[in-house]
N, C-alpha and C. Protein backbone atom coordinates (compact mmCIF):
# COMPACT_ATOMS: atom_id res chain seq x y z
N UNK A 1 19.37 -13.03 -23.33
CA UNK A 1 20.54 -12.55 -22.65
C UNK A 1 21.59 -13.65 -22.64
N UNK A 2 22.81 -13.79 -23.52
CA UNK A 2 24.16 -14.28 -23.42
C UNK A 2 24.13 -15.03 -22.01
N UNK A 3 23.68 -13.82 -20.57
CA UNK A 3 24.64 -14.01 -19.56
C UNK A 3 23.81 -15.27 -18.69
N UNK A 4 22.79 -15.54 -19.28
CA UNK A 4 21.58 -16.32 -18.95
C UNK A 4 21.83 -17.60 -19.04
N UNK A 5 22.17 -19.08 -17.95
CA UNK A 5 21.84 -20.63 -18.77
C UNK A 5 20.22 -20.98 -19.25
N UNK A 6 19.30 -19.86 -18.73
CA UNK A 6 18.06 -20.59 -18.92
C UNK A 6 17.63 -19.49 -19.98
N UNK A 7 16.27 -20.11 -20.55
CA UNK A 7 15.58 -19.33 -21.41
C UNK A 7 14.47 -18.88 -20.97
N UNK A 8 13.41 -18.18 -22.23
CA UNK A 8 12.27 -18.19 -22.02
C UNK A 8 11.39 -18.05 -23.42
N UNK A 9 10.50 -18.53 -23.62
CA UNK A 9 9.67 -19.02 -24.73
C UNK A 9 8.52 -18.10 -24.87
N UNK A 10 8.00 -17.79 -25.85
CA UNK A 10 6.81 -17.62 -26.48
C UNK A 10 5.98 -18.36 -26.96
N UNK A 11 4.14 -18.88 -27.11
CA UNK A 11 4.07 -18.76 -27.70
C UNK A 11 3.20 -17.80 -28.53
N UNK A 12 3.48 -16.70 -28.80
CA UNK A 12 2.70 -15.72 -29.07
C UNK A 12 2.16 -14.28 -28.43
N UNK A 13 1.07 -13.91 -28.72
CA UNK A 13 0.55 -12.64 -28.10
C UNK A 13 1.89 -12.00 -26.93
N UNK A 14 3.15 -11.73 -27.35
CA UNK A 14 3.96 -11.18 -26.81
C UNK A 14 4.23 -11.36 -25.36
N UNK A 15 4.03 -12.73 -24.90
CA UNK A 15 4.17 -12.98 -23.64
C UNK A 15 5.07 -14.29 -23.51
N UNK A 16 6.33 -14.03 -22.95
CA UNK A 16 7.40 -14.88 -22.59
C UNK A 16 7.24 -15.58 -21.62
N UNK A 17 7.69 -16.73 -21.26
CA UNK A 17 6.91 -18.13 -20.04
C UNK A 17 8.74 -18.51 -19.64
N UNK A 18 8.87 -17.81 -18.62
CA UNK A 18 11.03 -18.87 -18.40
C UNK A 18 10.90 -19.60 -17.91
N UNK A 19 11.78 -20.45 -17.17
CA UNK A 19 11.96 -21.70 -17.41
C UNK A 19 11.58 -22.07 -15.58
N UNK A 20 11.97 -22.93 -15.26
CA UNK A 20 11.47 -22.98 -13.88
C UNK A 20 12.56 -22.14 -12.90
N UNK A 21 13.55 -22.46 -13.38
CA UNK A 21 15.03 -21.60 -12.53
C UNK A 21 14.82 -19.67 -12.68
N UNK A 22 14.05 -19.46 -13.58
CA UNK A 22 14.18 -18.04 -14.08
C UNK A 22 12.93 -17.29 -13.17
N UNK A 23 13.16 -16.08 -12.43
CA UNK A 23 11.76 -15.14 -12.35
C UNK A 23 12.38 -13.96 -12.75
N UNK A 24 11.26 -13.24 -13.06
CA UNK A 24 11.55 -11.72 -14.14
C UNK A 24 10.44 -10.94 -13.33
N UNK A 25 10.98 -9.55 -12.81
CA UNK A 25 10.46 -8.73 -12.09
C UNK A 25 10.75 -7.54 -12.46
N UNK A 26 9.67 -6.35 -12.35
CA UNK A 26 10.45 -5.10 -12.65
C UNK A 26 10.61 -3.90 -11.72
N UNK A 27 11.02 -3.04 -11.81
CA UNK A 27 11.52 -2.04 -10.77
C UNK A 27 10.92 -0.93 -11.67
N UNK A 28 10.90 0.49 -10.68
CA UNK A 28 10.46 1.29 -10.99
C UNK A 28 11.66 2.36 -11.55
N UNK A 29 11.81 3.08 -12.62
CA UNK A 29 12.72 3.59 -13.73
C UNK A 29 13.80 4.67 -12.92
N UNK A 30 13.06 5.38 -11.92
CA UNK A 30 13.62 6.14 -11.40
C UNK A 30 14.26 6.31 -10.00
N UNK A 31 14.28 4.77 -9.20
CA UNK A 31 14.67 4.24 -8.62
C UNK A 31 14.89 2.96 -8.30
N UNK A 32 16.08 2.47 -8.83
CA UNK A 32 16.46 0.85 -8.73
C UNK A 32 16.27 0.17 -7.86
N UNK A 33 16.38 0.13 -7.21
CA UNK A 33 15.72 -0.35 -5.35
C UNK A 33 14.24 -0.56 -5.01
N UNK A 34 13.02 0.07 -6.00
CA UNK A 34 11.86 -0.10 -5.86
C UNK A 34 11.17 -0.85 -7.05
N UNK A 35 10.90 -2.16 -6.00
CA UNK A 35 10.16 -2.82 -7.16
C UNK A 35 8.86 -2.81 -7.41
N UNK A 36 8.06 -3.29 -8.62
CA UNK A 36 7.11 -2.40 -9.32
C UNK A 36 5.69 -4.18 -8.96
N UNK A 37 4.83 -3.98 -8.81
CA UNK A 37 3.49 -4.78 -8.72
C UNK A 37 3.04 -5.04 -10.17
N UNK A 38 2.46 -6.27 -10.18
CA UNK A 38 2.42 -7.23 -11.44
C UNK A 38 1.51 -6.47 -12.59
N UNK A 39 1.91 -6.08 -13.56
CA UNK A 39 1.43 -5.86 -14.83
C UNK A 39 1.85 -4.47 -14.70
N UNK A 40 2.97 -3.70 -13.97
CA UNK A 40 3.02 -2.44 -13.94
C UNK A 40 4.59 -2.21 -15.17
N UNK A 41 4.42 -1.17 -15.72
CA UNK A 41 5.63 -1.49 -17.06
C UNK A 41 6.69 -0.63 -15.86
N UNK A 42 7.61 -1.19 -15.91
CA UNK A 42 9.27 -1.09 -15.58
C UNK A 42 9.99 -1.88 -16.10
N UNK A 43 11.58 -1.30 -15.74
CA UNK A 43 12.39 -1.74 -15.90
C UNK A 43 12.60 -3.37 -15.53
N UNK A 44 13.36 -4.21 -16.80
CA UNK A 44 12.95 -5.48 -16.29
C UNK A 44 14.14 -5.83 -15.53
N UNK A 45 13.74 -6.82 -14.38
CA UNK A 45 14.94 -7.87 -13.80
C UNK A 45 14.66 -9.31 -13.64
N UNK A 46 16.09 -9.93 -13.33
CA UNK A 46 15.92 -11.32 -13.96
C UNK A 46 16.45 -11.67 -13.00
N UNK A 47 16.38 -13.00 -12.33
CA UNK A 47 17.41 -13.91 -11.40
C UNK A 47 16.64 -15.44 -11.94
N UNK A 48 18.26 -15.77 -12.27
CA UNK A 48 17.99 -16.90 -12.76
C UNK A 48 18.91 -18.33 -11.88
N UNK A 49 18.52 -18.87 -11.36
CA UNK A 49 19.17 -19.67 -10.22
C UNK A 49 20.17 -20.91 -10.62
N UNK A 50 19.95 -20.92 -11.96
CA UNK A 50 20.66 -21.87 -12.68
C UNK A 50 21.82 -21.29 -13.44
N UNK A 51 22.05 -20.28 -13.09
CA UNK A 51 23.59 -19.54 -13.18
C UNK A 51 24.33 -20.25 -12.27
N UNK A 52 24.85 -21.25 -11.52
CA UNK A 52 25.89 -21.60 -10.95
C UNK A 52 27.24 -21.16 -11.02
N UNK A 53 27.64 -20.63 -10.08
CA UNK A 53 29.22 -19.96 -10.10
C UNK A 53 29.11 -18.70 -10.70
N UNK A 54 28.42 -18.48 -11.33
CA UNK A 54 28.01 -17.43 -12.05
C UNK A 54 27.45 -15.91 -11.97
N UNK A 55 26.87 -15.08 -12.82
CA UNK A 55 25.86 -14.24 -12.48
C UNK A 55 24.59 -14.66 -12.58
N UNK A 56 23.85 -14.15 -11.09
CA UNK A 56 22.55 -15.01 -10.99
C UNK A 56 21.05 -13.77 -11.06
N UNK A 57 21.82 -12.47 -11.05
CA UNK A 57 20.72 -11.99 -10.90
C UNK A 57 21.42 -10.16 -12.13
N UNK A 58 20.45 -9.50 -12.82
CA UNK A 58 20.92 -8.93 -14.06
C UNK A 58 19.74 -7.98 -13.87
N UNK A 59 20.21 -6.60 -13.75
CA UNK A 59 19.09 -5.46 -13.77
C UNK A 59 19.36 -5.07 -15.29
N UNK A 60 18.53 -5.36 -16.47
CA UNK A 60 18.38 -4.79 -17.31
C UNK A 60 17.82 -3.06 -17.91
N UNK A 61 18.29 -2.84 -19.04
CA UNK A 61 17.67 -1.66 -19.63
C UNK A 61 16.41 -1.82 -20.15
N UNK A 62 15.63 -3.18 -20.25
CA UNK A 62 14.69 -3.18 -20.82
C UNK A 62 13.89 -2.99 -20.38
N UNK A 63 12.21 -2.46 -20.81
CA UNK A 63 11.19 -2.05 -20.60
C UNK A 63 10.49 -3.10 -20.51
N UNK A 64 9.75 -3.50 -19.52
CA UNK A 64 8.05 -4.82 -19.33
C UNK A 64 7.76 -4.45 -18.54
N UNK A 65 6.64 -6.09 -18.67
CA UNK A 65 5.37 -6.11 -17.63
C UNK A 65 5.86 -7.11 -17.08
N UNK A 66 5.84 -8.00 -16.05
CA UNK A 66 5.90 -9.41 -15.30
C UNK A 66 4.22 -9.32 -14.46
N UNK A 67 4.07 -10.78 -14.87
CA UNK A 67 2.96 -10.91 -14.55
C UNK A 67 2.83 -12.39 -13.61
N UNK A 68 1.73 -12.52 -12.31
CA UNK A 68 1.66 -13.40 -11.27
C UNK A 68 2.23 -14.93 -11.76
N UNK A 69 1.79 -15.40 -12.91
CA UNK A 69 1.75 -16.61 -13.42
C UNK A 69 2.89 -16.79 -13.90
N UNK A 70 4.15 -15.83 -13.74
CA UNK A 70 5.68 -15.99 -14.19
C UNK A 70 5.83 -15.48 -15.95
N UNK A 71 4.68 -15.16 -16.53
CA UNK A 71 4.85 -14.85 -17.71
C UNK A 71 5.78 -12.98 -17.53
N UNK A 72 5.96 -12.92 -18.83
CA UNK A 72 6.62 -11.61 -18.93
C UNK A 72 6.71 -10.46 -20.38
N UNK A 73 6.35 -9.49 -20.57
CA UNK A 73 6.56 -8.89 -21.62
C UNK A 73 7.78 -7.84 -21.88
N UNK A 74 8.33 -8.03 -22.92
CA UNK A 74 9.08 -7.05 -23.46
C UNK A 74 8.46 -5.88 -24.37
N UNK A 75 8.79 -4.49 -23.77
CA UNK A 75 8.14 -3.53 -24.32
C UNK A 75 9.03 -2.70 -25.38
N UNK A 76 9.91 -2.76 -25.15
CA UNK A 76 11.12 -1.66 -25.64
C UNK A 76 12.75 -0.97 -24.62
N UNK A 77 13.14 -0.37 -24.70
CA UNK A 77 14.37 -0.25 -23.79
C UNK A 77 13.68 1.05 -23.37
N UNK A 78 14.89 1.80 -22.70
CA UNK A 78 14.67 2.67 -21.24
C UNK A 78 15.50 3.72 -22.34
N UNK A 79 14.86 5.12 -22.09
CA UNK A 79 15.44 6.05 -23.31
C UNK A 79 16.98 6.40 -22.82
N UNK A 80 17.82 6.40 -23.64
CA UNK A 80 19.68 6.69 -23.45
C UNK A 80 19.97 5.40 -23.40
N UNK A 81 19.59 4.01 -23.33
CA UNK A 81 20.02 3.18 -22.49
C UNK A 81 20.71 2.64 -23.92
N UNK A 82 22.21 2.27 -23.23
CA UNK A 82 23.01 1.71 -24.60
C UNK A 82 22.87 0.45 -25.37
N UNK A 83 23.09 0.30 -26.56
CA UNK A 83 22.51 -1.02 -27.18
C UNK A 83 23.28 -2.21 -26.48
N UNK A 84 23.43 -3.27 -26.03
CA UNK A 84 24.10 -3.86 -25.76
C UNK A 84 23.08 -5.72 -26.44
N UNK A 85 24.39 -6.37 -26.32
CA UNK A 85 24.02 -7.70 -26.43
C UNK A 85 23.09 -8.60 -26.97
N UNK A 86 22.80 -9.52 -26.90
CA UNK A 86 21.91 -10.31 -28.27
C UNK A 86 20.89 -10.81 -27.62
N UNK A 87 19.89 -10.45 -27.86
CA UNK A 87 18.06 -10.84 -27.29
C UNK A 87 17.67 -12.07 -28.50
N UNK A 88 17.50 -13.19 -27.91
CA UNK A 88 16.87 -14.56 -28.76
C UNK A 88 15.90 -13.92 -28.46
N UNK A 89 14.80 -13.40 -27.59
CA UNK A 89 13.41 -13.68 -27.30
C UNK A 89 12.89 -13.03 -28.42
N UNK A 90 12.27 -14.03 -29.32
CA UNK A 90 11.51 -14.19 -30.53
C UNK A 90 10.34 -14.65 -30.43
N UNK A 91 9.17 -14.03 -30.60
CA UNK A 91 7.96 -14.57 -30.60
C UNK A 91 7.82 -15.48 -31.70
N UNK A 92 7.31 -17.28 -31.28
CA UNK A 92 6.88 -18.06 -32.44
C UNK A 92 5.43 -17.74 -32.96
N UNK A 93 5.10 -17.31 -33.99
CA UNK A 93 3.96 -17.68 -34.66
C UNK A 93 3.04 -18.73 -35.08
N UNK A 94 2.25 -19.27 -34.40
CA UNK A 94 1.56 -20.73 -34.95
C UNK A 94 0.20 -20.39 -35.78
């Protein structure tokens, strides 16, 4: 996410690790206001604290899991949801 100063890494088996400023949580699809318990697939959200002055917190169209240990998966987007903006999160291969 562009709107992001921090990142988040792979390495592998499709599970993203952010940075210490970043947690990623998801909500449930059919109501934004209810958030979803760890490994449950929703909609993802992000607050990232190292946005200063900035935007610090971003309800995405995307589909995951967030899991206890701060890791996170990307599944796919939310059906209608418009294409928008440029996703680095690239899984490295070792």
């Amino acid at each position: 996410m562009t709107e992001l100063l921090s990142q988040a890494y792979s390495q592998g088996k499709g599970l993203f690790y952010p940075s210490s400023t970043m947690r990623v949580s998801t909500r449930d699809i059919t109501d934004p206001l209810s958030a979803l318990g760890w490994g449950k697939t929703g909609a993802i959200n992000i607050i990232d604290l190292a946005n200063l002055d900035t935007t610090s917190f971003i309800a995405t169209d995307d589909l995951g899991k967030a899991y206890p240990d701060g890791a996170f998966e990307i599944l796919g987007r939310l059906d209608y949801s418009d294409l928008r903006g440029c996703n680095l999160l690239i899984e490295k291969n070792l």
